[in-house]
Protein backbone atom coordinates (compact mmCIF):
# COMPACT_ATOMS: atom_id res chain seq x y z
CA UNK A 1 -22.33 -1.54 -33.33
CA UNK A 2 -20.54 -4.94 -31.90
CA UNK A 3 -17.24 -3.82 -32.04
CA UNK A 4 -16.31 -7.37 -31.10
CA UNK A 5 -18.57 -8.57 -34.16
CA UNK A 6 -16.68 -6.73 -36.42
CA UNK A 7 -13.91 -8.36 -39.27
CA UNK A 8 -11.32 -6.06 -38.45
CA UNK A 9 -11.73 -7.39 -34.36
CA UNK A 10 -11.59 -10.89 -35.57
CA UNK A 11 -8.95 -10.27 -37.62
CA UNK A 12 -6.74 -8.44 -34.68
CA UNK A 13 -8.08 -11.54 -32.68
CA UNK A 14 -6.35 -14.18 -34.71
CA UNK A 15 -3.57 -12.71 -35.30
CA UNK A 16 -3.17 -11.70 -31.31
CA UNK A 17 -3.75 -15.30 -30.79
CA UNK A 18 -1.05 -16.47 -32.63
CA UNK A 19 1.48 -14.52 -30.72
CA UNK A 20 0.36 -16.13 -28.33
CA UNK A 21 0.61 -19.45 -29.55
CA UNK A 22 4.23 -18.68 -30.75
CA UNK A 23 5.36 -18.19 -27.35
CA UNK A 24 3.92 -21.26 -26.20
CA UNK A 25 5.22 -22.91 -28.55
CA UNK A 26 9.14 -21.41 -27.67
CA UNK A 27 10.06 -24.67 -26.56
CA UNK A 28 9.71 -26.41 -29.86
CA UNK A 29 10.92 -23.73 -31.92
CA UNK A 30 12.57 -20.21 -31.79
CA UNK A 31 10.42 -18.00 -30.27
CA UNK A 32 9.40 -14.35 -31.48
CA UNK A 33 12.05 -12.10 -30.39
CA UNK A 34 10.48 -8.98 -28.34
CA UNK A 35 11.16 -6.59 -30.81
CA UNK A 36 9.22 -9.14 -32.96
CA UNK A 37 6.17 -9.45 -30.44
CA UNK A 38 6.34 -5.38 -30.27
CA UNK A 39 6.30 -5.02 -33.94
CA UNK A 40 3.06 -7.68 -34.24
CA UNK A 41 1.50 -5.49 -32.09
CA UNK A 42 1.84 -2.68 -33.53
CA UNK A 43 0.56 -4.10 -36.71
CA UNK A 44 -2.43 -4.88 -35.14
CA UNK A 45 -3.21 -1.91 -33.10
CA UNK A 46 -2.92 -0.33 -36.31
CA UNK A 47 -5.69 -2.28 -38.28
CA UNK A 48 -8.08 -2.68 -35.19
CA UNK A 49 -7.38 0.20 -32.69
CA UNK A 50 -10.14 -0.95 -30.57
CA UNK A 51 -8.56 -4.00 -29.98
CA UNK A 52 -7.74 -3.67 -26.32
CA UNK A 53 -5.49 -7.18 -25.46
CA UNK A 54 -3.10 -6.00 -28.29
CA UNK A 55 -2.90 -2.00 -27.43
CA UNK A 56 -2.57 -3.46 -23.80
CA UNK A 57 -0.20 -5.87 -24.53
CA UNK A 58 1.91 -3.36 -26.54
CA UNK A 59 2.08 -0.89 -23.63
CA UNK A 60 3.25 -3.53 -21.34
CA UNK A 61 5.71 -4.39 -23.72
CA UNK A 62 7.26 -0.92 -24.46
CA UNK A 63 7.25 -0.52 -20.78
CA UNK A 64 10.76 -1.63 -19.46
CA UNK A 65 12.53 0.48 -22.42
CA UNK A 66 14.00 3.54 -21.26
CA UNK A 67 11.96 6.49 -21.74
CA UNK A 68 8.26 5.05 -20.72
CA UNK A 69 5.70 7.98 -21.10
CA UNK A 70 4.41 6.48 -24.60
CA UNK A 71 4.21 3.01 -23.59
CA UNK A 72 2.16 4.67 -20.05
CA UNK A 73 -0.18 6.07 -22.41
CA UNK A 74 -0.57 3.23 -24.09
CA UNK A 75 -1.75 0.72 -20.83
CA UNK A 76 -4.01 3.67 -20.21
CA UNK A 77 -5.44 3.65 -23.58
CA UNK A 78 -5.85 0.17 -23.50
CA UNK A 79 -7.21 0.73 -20.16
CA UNK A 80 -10.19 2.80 -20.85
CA UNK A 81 -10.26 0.88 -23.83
CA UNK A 82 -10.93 -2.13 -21.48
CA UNK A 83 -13.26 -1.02 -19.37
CA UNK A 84 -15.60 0.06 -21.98
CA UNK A 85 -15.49 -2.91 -24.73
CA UNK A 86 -14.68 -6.04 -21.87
CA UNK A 87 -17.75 -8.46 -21.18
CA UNK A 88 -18.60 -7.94 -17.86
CA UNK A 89 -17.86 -11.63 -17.30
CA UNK A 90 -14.21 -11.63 -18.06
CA UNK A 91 -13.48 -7.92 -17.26
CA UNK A 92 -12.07 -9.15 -13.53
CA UNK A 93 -10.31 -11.78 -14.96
CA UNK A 94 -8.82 -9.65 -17.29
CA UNK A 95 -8.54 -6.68 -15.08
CA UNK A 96 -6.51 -8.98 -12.73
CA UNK A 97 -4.29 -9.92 -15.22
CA UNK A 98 -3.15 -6.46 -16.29
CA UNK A 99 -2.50 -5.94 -12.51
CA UNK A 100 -0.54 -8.91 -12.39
CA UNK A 101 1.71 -8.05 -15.23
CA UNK A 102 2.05 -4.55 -13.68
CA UNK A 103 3.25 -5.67 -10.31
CA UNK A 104 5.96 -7.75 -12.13
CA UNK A 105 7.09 -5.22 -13.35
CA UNK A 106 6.87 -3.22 -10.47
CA UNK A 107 5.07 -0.42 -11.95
CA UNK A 108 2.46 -0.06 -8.41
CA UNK A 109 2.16 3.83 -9.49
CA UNK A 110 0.64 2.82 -12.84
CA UNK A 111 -1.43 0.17 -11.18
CA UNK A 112 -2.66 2.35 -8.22
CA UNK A 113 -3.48 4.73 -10.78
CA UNK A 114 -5.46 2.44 -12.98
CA UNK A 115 -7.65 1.14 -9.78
CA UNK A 116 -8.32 4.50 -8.14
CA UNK A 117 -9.76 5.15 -12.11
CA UNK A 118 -11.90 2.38 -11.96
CA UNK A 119 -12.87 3.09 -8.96
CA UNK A 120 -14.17 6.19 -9.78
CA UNK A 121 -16.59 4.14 -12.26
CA UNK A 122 -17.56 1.34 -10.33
CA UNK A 123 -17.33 -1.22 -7.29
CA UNK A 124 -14.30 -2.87 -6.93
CA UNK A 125 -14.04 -6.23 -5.79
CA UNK A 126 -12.27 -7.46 -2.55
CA UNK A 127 -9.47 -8.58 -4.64
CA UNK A 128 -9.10 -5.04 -6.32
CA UNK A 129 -9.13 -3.30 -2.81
CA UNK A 130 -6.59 -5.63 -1.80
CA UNK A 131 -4.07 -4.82 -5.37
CA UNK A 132 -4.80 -0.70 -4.46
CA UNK A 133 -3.96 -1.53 -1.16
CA UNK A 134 -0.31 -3.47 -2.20
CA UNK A 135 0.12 -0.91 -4.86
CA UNK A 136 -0.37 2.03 -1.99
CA UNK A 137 2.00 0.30 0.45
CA UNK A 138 4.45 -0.07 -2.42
CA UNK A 139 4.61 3.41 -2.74
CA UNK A 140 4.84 4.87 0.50
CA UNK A 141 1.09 5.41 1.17
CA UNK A 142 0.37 3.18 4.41
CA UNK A 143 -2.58 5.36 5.89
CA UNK A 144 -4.36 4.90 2.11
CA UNK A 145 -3.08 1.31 2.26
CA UNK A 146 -4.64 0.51 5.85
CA UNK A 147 -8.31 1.79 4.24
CA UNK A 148 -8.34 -0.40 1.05
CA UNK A 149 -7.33 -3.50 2.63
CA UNK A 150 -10.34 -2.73 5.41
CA UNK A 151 -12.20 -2.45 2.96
CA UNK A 152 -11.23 -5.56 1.45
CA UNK A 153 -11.98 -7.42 4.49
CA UNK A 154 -15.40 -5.63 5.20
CA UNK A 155 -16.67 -7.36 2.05
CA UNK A 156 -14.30 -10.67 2.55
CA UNK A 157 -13.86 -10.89 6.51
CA UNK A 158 -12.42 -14.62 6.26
CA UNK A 159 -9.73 -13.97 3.68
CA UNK A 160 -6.69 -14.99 5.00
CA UNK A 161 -4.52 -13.46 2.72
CA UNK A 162 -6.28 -9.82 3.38
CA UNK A 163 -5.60 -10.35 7.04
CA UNK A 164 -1.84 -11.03 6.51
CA UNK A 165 -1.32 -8.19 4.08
CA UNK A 166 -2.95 -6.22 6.56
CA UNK A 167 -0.45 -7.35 9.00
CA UNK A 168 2.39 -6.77 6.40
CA UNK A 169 1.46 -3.80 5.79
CA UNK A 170 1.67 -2.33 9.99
CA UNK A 171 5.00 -4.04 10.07
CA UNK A 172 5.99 -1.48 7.14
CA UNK A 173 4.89 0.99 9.65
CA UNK A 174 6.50 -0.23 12.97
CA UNK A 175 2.55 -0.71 13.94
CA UNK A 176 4.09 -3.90 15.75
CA UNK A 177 0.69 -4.46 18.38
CA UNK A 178 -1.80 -4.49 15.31
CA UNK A 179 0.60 -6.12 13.15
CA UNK A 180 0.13 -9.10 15.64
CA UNK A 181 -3.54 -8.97 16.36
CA UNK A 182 -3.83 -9.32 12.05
CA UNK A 183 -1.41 -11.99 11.64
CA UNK A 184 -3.04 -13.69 14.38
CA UNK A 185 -6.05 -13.79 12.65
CA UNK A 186 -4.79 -14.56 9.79
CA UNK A 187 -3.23 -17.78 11.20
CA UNK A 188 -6.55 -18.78 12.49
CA UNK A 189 -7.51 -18.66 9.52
CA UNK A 190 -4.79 -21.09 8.19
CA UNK A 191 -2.95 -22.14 10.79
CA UNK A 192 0.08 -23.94 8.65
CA UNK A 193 0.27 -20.96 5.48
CA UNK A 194 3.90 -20.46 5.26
CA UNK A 195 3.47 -16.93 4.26
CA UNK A 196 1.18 -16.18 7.38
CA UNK A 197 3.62 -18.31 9.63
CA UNK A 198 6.73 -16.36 7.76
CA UNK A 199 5.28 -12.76 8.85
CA UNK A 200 5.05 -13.72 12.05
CA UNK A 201 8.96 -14.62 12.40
CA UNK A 202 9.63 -10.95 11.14
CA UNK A 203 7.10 -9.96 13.75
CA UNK A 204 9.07 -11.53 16.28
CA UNK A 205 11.97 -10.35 15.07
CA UNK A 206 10.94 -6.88 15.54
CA UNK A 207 9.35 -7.21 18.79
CA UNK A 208 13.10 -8.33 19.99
CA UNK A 209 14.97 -5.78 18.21
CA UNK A 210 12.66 -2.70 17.45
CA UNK A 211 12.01 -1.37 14.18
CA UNK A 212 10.08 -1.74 11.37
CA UNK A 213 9.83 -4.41 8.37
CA UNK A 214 12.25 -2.09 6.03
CA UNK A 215 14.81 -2.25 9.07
CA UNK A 216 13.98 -6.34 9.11
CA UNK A 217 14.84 -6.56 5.36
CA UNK A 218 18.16 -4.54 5.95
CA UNK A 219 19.01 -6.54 9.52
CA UNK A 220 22.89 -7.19 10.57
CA UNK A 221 24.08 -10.58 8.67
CA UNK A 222 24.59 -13.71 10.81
CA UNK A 223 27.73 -14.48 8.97
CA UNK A 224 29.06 -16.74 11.55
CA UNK A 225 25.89 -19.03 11.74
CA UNK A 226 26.28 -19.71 8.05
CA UNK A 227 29.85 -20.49 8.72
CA UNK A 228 29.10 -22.77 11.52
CA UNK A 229 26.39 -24.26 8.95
CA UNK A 230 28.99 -24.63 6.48
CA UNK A 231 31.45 -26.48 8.64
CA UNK A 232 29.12 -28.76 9.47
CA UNK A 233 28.17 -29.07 6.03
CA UNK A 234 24.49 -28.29 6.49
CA UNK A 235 24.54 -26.93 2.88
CA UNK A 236 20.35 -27.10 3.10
CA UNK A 237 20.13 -24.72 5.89
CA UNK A 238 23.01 -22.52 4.49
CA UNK A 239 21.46 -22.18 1.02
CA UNK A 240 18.19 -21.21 2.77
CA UNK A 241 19.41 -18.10 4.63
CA UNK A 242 21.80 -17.29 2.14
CA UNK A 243 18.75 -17.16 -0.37
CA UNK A 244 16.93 -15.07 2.66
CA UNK A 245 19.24 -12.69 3.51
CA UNK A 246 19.96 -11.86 -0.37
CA UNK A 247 16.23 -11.66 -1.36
CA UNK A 248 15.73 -9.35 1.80
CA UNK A 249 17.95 -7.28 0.41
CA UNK A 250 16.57 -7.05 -3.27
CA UNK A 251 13.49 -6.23 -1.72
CA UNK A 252 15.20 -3.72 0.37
CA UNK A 253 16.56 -2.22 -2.69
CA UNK A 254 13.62 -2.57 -4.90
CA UNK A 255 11.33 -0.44 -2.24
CA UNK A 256 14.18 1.70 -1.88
CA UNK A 257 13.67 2.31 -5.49
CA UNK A 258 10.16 2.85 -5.81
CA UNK A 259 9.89 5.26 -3.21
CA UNK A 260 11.95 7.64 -6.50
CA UNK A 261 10.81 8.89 -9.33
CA UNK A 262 12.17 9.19 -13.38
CA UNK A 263 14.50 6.59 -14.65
CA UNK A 264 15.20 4.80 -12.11
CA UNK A 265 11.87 3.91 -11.12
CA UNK A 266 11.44 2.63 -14.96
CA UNK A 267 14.78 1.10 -14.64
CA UNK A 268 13.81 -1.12 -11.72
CA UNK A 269 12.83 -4.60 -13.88
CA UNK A 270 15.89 -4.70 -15.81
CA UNK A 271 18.13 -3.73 -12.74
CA UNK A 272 16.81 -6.71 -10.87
CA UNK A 273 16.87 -9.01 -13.82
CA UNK A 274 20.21 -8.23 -14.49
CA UNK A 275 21.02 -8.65 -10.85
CA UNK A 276 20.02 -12.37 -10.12
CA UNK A 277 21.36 -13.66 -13.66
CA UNK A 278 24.79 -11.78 -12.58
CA UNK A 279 24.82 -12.90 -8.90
CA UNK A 280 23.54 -16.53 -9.77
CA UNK A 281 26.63 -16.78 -11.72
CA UNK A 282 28.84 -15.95 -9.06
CA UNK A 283 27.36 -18.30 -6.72
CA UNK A 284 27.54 -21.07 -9.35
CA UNK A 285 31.55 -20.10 -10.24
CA UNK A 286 32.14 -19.18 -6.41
CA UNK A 287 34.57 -22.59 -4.49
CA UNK A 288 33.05 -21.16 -1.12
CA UNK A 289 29.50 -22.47 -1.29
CA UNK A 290 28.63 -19.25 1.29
CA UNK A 291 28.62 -16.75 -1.24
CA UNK A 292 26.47 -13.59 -0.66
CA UNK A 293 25.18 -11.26 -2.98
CA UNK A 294 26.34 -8.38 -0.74
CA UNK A 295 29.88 -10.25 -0.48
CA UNK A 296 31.13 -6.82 -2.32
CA UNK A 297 34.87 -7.64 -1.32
CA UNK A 298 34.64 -11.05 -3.36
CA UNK A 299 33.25 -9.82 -6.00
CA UNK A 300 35.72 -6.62 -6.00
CA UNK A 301 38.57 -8.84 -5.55
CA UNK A 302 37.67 -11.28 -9.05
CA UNK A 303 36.00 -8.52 -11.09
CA UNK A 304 37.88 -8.98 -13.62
CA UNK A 305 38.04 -13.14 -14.01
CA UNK A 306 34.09 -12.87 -13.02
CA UNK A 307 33.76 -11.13 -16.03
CA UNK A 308 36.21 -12.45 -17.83
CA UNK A 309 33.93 -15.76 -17.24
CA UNK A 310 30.59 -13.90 -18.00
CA UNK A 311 31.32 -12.98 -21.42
CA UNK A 312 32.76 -16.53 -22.11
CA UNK A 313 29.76 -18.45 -20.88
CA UNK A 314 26.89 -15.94 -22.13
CA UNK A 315 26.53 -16.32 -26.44
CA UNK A 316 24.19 -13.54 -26.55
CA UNK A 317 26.60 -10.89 -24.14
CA UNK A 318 26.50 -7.59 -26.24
CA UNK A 319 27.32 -4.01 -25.20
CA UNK A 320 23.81 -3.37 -23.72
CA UNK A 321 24.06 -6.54 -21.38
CA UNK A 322 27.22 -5.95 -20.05
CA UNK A 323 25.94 -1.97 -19.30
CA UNK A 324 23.45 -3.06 -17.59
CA UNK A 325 25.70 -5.39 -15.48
CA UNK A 326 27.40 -1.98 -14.60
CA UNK A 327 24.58 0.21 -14.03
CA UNK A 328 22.61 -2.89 -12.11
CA UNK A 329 26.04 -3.12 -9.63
CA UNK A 330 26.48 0.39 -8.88
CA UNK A 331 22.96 0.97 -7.97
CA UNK A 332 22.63 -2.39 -5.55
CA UNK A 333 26.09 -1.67 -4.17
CA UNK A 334 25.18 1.81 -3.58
CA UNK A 335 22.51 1.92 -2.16
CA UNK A 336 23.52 -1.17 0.14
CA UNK A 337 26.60 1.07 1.06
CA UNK A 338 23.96 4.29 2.21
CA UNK A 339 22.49 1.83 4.20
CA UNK A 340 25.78 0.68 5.65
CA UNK A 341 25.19 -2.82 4.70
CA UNK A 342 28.75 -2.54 2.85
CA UNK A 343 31.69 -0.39 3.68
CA UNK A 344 31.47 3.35 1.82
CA UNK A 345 34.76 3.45 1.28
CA UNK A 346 34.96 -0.35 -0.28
CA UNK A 347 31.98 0.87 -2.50
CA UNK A 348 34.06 3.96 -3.52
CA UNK A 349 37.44 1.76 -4.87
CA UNK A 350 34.79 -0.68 -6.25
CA UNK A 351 33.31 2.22 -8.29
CA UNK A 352 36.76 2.88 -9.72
CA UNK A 353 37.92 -0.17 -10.09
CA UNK A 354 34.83 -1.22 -12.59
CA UNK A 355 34.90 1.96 -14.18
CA UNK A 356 38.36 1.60 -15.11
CA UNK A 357 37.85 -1.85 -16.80
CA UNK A 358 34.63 -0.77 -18.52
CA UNK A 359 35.88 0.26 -21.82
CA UNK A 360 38.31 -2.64 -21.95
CA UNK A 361 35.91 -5.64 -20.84
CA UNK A 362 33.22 -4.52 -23.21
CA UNK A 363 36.18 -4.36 -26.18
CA UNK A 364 37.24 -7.58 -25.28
CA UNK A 365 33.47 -8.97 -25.69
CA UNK A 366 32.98 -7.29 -28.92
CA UNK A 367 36.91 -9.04 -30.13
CA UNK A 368 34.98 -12.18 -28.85
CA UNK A 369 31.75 -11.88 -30.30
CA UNK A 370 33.19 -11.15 -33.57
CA UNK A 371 34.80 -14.84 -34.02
CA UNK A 372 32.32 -16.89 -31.52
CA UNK A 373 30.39 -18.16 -34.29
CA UNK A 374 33.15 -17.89 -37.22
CA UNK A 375 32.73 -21.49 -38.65
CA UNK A 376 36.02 -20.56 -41.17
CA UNK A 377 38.42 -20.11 -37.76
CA UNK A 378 39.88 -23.15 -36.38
CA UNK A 379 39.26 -23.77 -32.89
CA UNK A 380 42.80 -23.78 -31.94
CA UNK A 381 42.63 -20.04 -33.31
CA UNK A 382 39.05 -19.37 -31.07
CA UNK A 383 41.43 -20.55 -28.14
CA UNK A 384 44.26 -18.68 -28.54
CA UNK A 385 42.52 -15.45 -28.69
CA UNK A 386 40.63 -16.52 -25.60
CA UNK A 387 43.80 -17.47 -23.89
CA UNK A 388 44.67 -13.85 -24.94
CA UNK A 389 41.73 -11.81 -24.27
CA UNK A 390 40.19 -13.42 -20.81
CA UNK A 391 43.66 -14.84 -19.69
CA UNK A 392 43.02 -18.11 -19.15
CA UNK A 393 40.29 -17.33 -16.06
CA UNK A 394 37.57 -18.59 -18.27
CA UNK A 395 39.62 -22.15 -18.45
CA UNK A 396 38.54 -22.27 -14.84
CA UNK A 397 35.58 -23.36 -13.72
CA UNK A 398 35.78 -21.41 -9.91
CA UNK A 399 37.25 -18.20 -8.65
């Protein structure tokens, strides 16, 4: 039998679809919450448990939660699922997608796992051998990485982007000669591609200063160039190597991460989500205009009116978001103090210092959120309780 002929797949069909066309549609109207989306799923894995998009969908979902081994099932039942009901003409289509949404959430085990499956089964494409060979360097694994992305270029020998992952991926290794003989080729190829033309600066970089590309993500801050910039009030060229430096050092902290295991692996999307919304505020309420997301004595200094701000600005701030802004801090801080990128010691009073206010910020946010929205209190009354809970920091728009 047709599975895909059957009601019970059209039925899961529609109803997927119109997920789908709520989100679209978020900017008209309130979107599905995700517990919403989770729940639709659900509903229709239940009624059509051959329908693969939804069982798919629903593992990717469950994914970021704490506690992941159901929702890793899941992608893998919707996996096989996949494989055996997709028409061969969409399957890479939809097999790339899947990737796609894995990599975003930097799950490269799950996808490496997932390839070296299929792989088992049949040919992979060039573009597959090229996602195993990411999802290998992700992890650690540059020898296995190295073989899929030859492989990739045996069947696609002009693909410029193989060529410069392939380069990418010897600069992980401190392979600095046959980094440069790939990332030549690749600019051959496409002589102006930023990306190509971007490698080749860290190649540089290293061939100065010795290394590999980890050691380029974690290299000494040029804090007095972006002072100089600032005097001059180049604020172009200061916002671009301020944005360098700190997305160097997410990545930095991101591999750092996936080279564990457990939690904190699984923990990895919301730590960096939480991340950039906390240190994008900062920047926006910071006078300076040269903040830094490693700037740990600035943000040590104004804890307190930071957050003080944070819960102000942010209507849907509950316990869970301001844990995470706790967790999130102590594990970029930390690890950016192992690597010395921050003092220990300033990492050790910061560690005390946050802990301490814990209890009290996250009481002072649930004081808040209790009365935000009260339409029967007077807004003379909402102010004086702010005045008395965030002390008049979040009257002021910089720290």
């Amino acid at each position: 039998m047709d599975v895909q002929k059957t009601s019970a797949w059209k039925a899961a069909e529609w109803d997927y679809c119109g997920i789908q066309a709520d989100l679209r549609m978020a900017a008209f109207w309130s979107p599905p919450t995700a517990a919403e989306v989770v729940d639709r799923l659900k509903r229709i894995a239940r009624r059509c448990p051959q329908f693969y998009p939804a069982v798919m969908e629903l593992g990717l979902s469950l994914l970021p939660r704490k506690g992941d081994r159901g929702a890793v099932r899941m992608i893998e039942k919707g996996f096989g699922l996949m494989v055996e009901l997709a028409e061969p003409e969409h399957f890479a289509e939809e097999m790339d997608g899947v990737i796609e949404n894995l990599e975003k959430l930097w799950r490269f085990d799950i996808s490496r796992r997932l390839l070296e499956k299929l792989a088992d089964r049949r040919s992979l494409s060039a573009t597959l051998y090229d996602s195993l060979a990411h999802a290998a360097a992700r992890l650690g694994d540059l020898g296995a990485a190295q073989r899929h992305i030859d492989v990739a270029l045996r069947l696609e020998p002009r693909n410029k982007n193989f060529w410069c992952n392939k380069g990418l991926y010897h600069l992980m290794a401190g392979e600095l000669k046959a980094a440069g003989i790939a990332l030549l080729q690749a600019r051959q190829l496409e002589p102006k591609d930023p990306v190509v033309l971007g490698n080749l600066e860290i190649h540089k970089y290293l061939g100065k200063h010795g290394g590999n590309y980890f050691d380029y993500l974690l290299r000494p801050l040029d804090r007095k160039r972006i002072e100089r910039l600032a005097d001059q009030e180049k604020w172009e060229q200061v916002d671009s190597l301020r944005a360098d430096y700190n997305d160097c050092r997410m990545e930095a902290f991101a591999q750092s991460i996936l080279l564990e295991s457990g939690e904190m692996r699984s923990r990895l999307p919301d730590h960096l989500a939480t991340l950039r919304v906390f240190f994008r505020f900062v920047e926006d309420i910071d006078s300076s205009g040269a903040f830094l997301n490693e700037d740990l004595a600035l943000v040590h200094m104004n804890f307190k009116p930071i957050m003080h701000k944070f819960i102000f600005k942010f209507g849907d701030v509950d316990r869970e978001m301001l844990e995470d802004v706790f967790e999130a801090l102590m594990a970029y801080y930390g690890f950016l103090a192992s690597r010395r990128i921050v003092d220990a010691a300033d990492f050790k009073d910061f560690e005390k210092v946050i802990g301490d206010m814990k209890g009290d910020l996250i009481g002072k946010m649930e004081r808040y959120n209790a009365i935000r929205h009260d339409k029967t209190m007077e807004e003379e009354q909402k102010e004086a309780l702010r005045e008395e809970l965030f002390e008049g920091d979040h009257a002021w728009p910089h720290i």
